[in-house]
PDB file of N, CA and C in Angstrom:
ATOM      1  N   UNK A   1      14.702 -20.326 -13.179  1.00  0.00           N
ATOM      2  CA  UNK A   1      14.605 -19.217 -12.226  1.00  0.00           C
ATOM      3  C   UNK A   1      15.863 -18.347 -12.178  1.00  0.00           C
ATOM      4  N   UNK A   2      16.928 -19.004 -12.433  1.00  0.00           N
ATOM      5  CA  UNK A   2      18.020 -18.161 -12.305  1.00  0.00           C
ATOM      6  C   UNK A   2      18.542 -17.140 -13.180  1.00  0.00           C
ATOM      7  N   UNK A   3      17.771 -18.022 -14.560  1.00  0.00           N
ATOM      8  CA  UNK A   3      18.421 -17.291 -15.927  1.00  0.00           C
ATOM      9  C   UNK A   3      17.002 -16.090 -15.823  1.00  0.00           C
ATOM     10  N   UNK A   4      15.582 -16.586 -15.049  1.00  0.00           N
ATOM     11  CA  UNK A   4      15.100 -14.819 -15.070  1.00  0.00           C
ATOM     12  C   UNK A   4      15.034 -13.787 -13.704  1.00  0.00           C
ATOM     13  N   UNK A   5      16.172 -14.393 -12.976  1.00  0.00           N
ATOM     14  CA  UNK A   5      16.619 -13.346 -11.822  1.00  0.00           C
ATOM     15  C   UNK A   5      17.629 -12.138 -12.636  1.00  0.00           C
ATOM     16  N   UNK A   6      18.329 -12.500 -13.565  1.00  0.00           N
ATOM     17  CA  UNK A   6      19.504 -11.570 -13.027  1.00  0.00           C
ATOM     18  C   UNK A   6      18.854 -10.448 -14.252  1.00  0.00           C
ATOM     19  N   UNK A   7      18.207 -10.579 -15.624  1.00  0.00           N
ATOM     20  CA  UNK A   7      17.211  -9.125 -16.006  1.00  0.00           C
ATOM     21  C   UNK A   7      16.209  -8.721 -15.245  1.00  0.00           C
ATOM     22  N   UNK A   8      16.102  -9.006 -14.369  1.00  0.00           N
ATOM     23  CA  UNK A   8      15.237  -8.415 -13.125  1.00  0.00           C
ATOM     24  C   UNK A   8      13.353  -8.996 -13.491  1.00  0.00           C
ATOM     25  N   UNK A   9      13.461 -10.303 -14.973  1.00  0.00           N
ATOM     26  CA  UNK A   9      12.088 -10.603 -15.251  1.00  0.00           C
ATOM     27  C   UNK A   9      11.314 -10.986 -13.485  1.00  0.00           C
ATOM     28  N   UNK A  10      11.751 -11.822 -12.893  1.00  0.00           N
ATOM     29  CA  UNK A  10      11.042 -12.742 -11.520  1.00  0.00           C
ATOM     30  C   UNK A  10      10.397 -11.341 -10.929  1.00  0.00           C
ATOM     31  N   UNK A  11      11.301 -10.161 -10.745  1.00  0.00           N
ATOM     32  CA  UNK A  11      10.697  -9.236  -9.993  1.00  0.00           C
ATOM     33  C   UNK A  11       9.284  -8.754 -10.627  1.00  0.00           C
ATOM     34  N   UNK A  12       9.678  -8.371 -11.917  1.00  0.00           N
ATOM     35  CA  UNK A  12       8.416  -7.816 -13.161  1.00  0.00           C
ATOM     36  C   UNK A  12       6.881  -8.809 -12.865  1.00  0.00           C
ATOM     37  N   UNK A  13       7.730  -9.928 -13.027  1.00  0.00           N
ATOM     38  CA  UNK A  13       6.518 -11.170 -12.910  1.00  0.00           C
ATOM     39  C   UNK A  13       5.942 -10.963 -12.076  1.00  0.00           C
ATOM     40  N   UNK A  14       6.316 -11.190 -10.733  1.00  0.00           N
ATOM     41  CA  UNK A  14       5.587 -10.930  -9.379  1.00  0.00           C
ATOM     42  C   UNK A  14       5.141  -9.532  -9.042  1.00  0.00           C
ATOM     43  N   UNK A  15       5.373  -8.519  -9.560  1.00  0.00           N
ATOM     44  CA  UNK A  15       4.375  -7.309  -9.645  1.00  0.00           C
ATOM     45  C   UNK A  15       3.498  -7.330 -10.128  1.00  0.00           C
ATOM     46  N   UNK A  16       3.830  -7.451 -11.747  1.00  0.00           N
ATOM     47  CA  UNK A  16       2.648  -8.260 -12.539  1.00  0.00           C
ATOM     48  C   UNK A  16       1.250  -8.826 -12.128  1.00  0.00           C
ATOM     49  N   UNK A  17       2.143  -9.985 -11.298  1.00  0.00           N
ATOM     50  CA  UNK A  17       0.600 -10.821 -10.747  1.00  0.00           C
ATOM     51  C   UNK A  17      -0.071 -10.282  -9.418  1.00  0.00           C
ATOM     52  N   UNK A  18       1.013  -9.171  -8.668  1.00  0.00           N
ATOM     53  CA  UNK A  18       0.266  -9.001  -7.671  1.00  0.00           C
ATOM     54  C   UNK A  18      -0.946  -7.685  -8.020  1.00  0.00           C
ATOM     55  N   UNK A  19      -0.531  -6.893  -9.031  1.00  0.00           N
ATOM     56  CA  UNK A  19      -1.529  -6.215 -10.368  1.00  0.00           C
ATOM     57  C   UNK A  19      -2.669  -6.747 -10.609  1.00  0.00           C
ATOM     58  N   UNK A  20      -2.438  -8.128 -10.969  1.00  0.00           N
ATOM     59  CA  UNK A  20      -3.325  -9.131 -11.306  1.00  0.00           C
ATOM     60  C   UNK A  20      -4.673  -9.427 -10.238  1.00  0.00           C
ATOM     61  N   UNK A  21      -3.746  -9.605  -9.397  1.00  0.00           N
ATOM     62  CA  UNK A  21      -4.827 -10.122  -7.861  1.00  0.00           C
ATOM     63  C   UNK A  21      -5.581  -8.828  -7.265  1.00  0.00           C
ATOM     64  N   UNK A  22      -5.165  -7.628  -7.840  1.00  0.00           N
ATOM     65  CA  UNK A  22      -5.427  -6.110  -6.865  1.00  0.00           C
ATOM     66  C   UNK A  22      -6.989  -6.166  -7.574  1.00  0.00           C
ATOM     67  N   UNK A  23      -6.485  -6.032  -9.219  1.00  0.00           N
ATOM     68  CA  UNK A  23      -7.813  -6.104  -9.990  1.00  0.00           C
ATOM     69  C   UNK A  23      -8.542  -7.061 -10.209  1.00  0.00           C
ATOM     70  N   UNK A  24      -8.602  -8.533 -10.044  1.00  0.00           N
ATOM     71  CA  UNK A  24      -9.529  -9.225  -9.798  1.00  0.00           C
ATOM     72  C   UNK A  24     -10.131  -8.873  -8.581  1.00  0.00           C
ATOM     73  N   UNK A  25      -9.537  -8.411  -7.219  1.00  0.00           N
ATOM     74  CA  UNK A  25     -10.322  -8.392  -6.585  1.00  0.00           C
ATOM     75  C   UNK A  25     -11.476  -6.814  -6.895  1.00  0.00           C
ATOM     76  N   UNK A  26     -10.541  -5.688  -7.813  1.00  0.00           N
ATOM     77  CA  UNK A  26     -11.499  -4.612  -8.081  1.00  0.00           C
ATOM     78  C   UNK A  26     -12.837  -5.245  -8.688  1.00  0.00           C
ATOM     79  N   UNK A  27     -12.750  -5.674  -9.570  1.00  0.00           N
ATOM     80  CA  UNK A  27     -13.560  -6.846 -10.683  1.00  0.00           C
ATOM     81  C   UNK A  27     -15.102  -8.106  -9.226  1.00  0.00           C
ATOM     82  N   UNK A  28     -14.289  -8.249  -8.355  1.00  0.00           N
ATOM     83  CA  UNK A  28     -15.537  -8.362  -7.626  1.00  0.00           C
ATOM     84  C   UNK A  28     -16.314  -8.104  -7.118  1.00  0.00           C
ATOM     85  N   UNK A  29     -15.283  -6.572  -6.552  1.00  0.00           N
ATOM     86  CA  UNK A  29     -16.167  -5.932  -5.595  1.00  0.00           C
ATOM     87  C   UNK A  29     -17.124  -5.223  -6.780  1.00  0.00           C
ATOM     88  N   UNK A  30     -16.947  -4.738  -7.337  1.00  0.00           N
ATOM     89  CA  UNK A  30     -17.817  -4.380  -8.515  1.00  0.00           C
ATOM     90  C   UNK A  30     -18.774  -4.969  -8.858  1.00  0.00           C
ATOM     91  N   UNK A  31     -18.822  -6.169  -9.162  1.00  0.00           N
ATOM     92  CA  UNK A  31     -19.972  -7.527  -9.361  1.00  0.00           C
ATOM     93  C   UNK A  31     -20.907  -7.422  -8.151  1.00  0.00           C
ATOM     94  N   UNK A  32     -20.398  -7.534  -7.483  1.00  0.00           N
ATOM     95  CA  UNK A  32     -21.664  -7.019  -6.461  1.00  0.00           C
ATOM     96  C   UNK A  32     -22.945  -6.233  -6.832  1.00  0.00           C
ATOM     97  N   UNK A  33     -22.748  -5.543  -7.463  1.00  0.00           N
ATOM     98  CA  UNK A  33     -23.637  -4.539  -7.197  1.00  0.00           C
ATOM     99  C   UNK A  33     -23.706  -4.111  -8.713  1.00  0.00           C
ATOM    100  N   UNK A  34     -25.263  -4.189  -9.367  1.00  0.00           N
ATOM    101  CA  UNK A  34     -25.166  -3.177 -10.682  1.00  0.00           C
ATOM    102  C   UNK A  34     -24.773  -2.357 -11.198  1.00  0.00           C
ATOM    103  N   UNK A  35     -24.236  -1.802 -12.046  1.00  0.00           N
ATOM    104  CA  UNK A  35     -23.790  -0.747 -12.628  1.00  0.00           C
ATOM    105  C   UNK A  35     -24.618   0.756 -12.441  1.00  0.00           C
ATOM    106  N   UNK A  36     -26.064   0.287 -12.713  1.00  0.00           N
ATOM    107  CA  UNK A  36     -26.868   1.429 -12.803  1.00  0.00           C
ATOM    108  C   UNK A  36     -27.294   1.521 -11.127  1.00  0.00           C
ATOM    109  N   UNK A  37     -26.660   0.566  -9.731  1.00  0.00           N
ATOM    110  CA  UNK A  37     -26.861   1.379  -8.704  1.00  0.00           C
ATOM    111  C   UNK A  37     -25.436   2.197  -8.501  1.00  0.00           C
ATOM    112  N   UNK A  38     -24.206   1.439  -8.943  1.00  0.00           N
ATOM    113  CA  UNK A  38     -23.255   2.439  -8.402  1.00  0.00           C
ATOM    114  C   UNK A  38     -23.201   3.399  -9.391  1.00  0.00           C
ATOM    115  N   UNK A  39     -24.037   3.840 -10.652  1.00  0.00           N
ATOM    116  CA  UNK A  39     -23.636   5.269 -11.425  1.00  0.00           C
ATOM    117  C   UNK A  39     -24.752   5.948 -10.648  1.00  0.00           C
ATOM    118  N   UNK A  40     -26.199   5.776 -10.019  1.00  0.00           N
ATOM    119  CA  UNK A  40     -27.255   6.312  -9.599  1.00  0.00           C
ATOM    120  C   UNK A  40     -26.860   6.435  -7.978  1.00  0.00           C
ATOM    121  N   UNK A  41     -26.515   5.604  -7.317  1.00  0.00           N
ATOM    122  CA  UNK A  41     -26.011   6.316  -6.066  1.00  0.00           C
ATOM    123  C   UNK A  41     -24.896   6.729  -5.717  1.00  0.00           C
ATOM    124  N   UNK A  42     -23.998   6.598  -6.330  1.00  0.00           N
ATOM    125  CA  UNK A  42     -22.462   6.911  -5.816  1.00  0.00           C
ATOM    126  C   UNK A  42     -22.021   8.254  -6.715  1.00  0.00           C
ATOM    127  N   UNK A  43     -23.191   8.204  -7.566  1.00  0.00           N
ATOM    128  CA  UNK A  43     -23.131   9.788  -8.539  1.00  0.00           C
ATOM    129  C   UNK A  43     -21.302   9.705  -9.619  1.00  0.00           C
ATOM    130  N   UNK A  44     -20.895   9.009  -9.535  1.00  0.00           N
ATOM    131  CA  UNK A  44     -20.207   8.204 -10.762  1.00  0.00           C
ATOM    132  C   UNK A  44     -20.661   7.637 -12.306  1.00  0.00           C
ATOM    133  N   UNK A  45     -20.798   8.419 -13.022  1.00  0.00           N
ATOM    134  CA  UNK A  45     -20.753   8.326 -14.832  1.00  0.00           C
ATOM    135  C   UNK A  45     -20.519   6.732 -15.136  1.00  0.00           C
ATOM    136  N   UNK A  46     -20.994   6.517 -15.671  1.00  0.00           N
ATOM    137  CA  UNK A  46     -20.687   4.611 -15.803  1.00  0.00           C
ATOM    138  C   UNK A  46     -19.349   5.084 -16.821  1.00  0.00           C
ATOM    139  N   UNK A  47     -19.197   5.995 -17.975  1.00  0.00           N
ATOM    140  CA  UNK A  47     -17.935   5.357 -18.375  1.00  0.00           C
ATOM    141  C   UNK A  47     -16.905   5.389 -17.042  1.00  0.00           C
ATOM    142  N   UNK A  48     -16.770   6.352 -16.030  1.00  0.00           N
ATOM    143  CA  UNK A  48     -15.442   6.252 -15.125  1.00  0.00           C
ATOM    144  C   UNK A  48     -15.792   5.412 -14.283  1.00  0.00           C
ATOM    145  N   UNK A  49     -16.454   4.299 -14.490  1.00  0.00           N
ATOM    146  CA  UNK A  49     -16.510   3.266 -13.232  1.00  0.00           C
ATOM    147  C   UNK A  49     -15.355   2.666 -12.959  1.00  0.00           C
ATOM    148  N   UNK A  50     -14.334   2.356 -14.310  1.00  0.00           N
ATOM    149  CA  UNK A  50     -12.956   1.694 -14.092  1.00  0.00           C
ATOM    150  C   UNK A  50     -12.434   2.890 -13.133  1.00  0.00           C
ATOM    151  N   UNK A  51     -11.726   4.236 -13.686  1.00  0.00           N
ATOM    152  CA  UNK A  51     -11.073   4.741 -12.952  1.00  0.00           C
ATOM    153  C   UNK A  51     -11.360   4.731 -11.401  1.00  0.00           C
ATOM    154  N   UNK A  52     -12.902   4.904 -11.169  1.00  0.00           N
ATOM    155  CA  UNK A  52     -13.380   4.543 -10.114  1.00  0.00           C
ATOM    156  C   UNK A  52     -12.913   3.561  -9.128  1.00  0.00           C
ATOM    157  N   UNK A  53     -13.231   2.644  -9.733  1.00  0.00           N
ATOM    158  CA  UNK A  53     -12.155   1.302  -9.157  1.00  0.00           C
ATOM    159  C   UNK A  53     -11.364   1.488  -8.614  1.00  0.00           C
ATOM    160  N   UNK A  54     -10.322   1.938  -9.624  1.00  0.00           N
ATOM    161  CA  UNK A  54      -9.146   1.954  -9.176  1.00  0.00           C
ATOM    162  C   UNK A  54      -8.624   3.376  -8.499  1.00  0.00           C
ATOM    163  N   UNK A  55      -9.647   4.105  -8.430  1.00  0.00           N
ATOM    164  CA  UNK A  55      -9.413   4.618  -7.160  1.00  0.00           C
ATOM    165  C   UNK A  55      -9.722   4.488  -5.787  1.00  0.00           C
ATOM    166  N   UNK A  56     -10.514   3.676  -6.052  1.00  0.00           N
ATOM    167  CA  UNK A  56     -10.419   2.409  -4.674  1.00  0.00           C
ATOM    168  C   UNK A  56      -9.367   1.355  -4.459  1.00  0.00           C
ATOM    169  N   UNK A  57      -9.132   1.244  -5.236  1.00  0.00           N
ATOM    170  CA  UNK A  57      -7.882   0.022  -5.210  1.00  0.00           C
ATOM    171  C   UNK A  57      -6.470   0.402  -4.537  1.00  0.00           C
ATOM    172  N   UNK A  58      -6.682   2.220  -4.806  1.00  0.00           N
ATOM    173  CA  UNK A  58      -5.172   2.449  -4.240  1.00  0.00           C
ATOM    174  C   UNK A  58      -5.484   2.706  -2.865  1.00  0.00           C
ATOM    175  N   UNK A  59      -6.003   2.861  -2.405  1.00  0.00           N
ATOM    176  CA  UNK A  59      -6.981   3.439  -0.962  1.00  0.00           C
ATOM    177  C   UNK A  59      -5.943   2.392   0.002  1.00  0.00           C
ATOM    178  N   UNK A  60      -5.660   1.987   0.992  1.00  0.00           N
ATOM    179  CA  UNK A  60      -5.549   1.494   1.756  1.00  0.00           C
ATOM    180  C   UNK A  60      -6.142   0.593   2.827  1.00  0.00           C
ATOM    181  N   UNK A  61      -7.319   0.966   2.630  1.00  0.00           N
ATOM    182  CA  UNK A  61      -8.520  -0.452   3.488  1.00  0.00           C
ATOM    183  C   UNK A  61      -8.966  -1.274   2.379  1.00  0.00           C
ATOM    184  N   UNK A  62      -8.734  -0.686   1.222  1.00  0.00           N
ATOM    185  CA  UNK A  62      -9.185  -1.803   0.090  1.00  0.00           C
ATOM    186  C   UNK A  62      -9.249  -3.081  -0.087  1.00  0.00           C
ATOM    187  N   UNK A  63      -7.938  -3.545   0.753  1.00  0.00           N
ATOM    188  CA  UNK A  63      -7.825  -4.889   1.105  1.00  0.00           C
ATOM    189  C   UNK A  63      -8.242  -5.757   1.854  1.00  0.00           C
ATOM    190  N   UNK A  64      -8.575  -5.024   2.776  1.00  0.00           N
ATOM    191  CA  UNK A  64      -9.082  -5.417   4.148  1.00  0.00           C
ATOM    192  C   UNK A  64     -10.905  -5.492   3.832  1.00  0.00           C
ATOM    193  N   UNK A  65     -11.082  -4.111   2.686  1.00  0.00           N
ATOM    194  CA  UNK A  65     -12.894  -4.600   2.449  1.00  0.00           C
ATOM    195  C   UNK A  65     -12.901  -5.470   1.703  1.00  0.00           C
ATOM    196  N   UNK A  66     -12.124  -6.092   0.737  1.00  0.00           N
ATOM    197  CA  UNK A  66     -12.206  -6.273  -0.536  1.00  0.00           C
ATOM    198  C   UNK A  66     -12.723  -7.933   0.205  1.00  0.00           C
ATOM    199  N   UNK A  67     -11.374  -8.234   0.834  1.00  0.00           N
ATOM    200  CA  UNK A  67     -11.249  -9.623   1.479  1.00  0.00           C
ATOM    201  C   UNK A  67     -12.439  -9.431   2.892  1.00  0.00           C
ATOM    202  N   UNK A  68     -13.349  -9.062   2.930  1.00  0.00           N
ATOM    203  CA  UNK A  68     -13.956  -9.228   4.247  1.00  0.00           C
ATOM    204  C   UNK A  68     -15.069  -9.956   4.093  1.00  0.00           C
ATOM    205  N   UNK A  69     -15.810  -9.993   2.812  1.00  0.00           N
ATOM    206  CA  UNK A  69     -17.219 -10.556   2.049  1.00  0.00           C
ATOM    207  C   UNK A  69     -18.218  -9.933   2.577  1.00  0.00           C
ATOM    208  N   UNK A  70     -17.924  -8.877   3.115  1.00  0.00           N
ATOM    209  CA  UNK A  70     -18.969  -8.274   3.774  1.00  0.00           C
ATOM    210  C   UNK A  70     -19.594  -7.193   2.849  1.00  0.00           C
ATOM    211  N   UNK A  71     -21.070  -7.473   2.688  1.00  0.00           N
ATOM    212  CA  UNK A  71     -21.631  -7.108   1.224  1.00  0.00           C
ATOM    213  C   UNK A  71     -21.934  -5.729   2.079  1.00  0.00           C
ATOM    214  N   UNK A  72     -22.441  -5.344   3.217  1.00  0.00           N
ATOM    215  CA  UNK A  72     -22.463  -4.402   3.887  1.00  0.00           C
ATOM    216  C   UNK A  72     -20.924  -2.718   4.379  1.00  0.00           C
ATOM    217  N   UNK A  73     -20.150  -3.931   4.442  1.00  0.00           N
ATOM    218  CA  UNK A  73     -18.929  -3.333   4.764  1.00  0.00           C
ATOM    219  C   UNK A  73     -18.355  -2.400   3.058  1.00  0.00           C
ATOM    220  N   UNK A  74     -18.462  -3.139   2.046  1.00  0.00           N
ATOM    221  CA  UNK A  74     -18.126  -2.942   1.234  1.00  0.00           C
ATOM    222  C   UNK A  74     -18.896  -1.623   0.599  1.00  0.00           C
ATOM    223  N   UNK A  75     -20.133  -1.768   0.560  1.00  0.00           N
ATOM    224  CA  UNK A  75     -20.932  -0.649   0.159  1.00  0.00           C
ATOM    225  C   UNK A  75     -20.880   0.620   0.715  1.00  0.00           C
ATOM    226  N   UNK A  76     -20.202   0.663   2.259  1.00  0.00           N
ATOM    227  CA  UNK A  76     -19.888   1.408   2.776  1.00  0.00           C
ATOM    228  C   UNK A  76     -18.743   2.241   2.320  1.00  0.00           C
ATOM    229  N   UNK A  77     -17.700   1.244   2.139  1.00  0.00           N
ATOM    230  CA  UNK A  77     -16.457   1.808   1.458  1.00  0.00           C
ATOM    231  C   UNK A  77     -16.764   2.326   0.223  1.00  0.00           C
ATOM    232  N   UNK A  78     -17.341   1.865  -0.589  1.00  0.00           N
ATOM    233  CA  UNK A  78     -17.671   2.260  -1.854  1.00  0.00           C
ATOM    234  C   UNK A  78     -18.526   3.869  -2.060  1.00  0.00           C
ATOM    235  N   UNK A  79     -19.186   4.050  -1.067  1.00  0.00           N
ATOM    236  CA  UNK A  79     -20.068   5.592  -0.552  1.00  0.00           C
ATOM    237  C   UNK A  79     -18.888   6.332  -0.149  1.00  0.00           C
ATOM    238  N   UNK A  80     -18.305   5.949   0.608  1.00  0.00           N
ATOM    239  CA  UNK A  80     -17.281   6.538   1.214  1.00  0.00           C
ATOM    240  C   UNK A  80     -16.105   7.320  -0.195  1.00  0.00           C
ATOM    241  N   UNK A  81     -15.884   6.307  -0.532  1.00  0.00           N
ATOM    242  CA  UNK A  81     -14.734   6.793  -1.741  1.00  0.00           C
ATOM    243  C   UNK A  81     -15.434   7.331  -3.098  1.00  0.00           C
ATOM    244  N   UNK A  82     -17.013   6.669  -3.217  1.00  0.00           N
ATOM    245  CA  UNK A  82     -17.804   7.635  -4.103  1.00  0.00           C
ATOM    246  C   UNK A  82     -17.857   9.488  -3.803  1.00  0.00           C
ATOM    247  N   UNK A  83     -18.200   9.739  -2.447  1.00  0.00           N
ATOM    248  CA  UNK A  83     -17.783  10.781  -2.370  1.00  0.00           C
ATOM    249  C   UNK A  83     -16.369  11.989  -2.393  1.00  0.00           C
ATOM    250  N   UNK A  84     -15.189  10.905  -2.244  1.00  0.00           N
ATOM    251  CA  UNK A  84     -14.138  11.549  -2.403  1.00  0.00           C
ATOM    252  C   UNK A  84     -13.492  11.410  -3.963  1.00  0.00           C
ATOM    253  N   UNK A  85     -14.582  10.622  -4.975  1.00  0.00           N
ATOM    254  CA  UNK A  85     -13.944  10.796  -6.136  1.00  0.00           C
ATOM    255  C   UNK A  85     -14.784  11.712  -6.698  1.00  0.00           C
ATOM    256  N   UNK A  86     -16.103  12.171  -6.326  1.00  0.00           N
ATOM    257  CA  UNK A  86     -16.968  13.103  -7.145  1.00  0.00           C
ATOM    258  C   UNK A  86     -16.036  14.383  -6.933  1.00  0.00           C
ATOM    259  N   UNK A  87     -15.848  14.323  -5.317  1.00  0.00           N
ATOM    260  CA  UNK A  87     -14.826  15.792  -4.859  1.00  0.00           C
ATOM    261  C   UNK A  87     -13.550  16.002  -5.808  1.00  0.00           C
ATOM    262  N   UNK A  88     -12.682  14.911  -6.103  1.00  0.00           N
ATOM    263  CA  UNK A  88     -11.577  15.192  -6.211  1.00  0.00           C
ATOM    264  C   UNK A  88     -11.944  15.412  -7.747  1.00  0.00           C
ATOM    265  N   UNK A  89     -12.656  14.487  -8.477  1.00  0.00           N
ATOM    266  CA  UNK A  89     -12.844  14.703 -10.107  1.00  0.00           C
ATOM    267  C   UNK A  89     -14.556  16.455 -10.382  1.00  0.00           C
ATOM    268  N   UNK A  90     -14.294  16.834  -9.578  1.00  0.00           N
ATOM    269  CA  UNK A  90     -15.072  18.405  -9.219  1.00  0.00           C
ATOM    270  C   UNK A  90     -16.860  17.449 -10.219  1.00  0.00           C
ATOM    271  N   UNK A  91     -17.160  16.230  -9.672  1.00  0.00           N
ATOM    272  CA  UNK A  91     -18.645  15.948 -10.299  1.00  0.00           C
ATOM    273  C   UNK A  91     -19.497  16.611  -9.353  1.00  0.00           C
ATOM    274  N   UNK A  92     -20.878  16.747  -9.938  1.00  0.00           N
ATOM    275  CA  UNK A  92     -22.006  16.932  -9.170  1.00  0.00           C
ATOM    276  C   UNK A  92     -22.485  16.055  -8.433  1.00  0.00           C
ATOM    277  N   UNK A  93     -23.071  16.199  -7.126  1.00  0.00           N
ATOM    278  CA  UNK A  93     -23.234  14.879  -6.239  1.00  0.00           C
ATOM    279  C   UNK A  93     -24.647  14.426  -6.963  1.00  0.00           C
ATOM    280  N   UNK A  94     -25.167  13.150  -6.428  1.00  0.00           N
ATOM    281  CA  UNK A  94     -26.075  12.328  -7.387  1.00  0.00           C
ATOM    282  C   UNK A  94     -28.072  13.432  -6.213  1.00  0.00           C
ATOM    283  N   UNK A  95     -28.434  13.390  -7.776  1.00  0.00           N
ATOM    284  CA  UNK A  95     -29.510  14.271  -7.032  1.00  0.00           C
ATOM    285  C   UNK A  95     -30.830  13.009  -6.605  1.00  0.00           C
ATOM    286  N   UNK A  96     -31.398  13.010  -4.995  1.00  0.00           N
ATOM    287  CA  UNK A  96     -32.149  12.588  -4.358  1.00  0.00           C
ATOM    288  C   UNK A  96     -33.680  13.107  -4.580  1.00  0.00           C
ATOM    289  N   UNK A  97     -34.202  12.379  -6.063  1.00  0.00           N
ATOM    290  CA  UNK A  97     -35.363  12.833  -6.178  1.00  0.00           C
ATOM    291  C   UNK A  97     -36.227  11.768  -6.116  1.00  0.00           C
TER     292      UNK A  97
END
């Protein structure tokens, strides 16, 4: 431990893994739910489902839905930030036919 304190590795490491834990938990909340409902309702392109993610991931309640198991709570968040990534990436919203 000492010989990887002083190149600053221990710090690297523990970012690293807390990286690690942000996206496993992206990686579940995702599992939840099919691919072809979050590209068909959240109006999200399946290739940007990652970026997607992780534009949930930086969000700030992310943690709090991620960890809640609430299959309800979550879908919510996920509508929620579906609409502010169609806005911010200028997509078309998903058409209700």
């Amino acid at each position: 431990p000492i010989l990887n304190y002083f190149p600053g590795r221990t710090k690297r490491l523990k970012k690293q893994l807390a990286f690690e834990r942000q996206y496993r938990k992206s990686l579940e909340m995702r599992a939840q739910f099919p691919d072809s409902v979050l590209t068909r309702e959240l109006g999200v392109p399946l290739e940007r489902l990652p970026d997607f993610m992780y534009f949930c991931e930086v969000d700030s309640l992310f943690d709090p839905v991620a960890d809640s198991g609430d299959r309800l709570r979550v879908w919510a968040f996920l509508r929620r930030k579906g609409e502010e990534y169609r806005k911010y990436n200028n997509l078309d919203p998903p058409s209700r036919e």
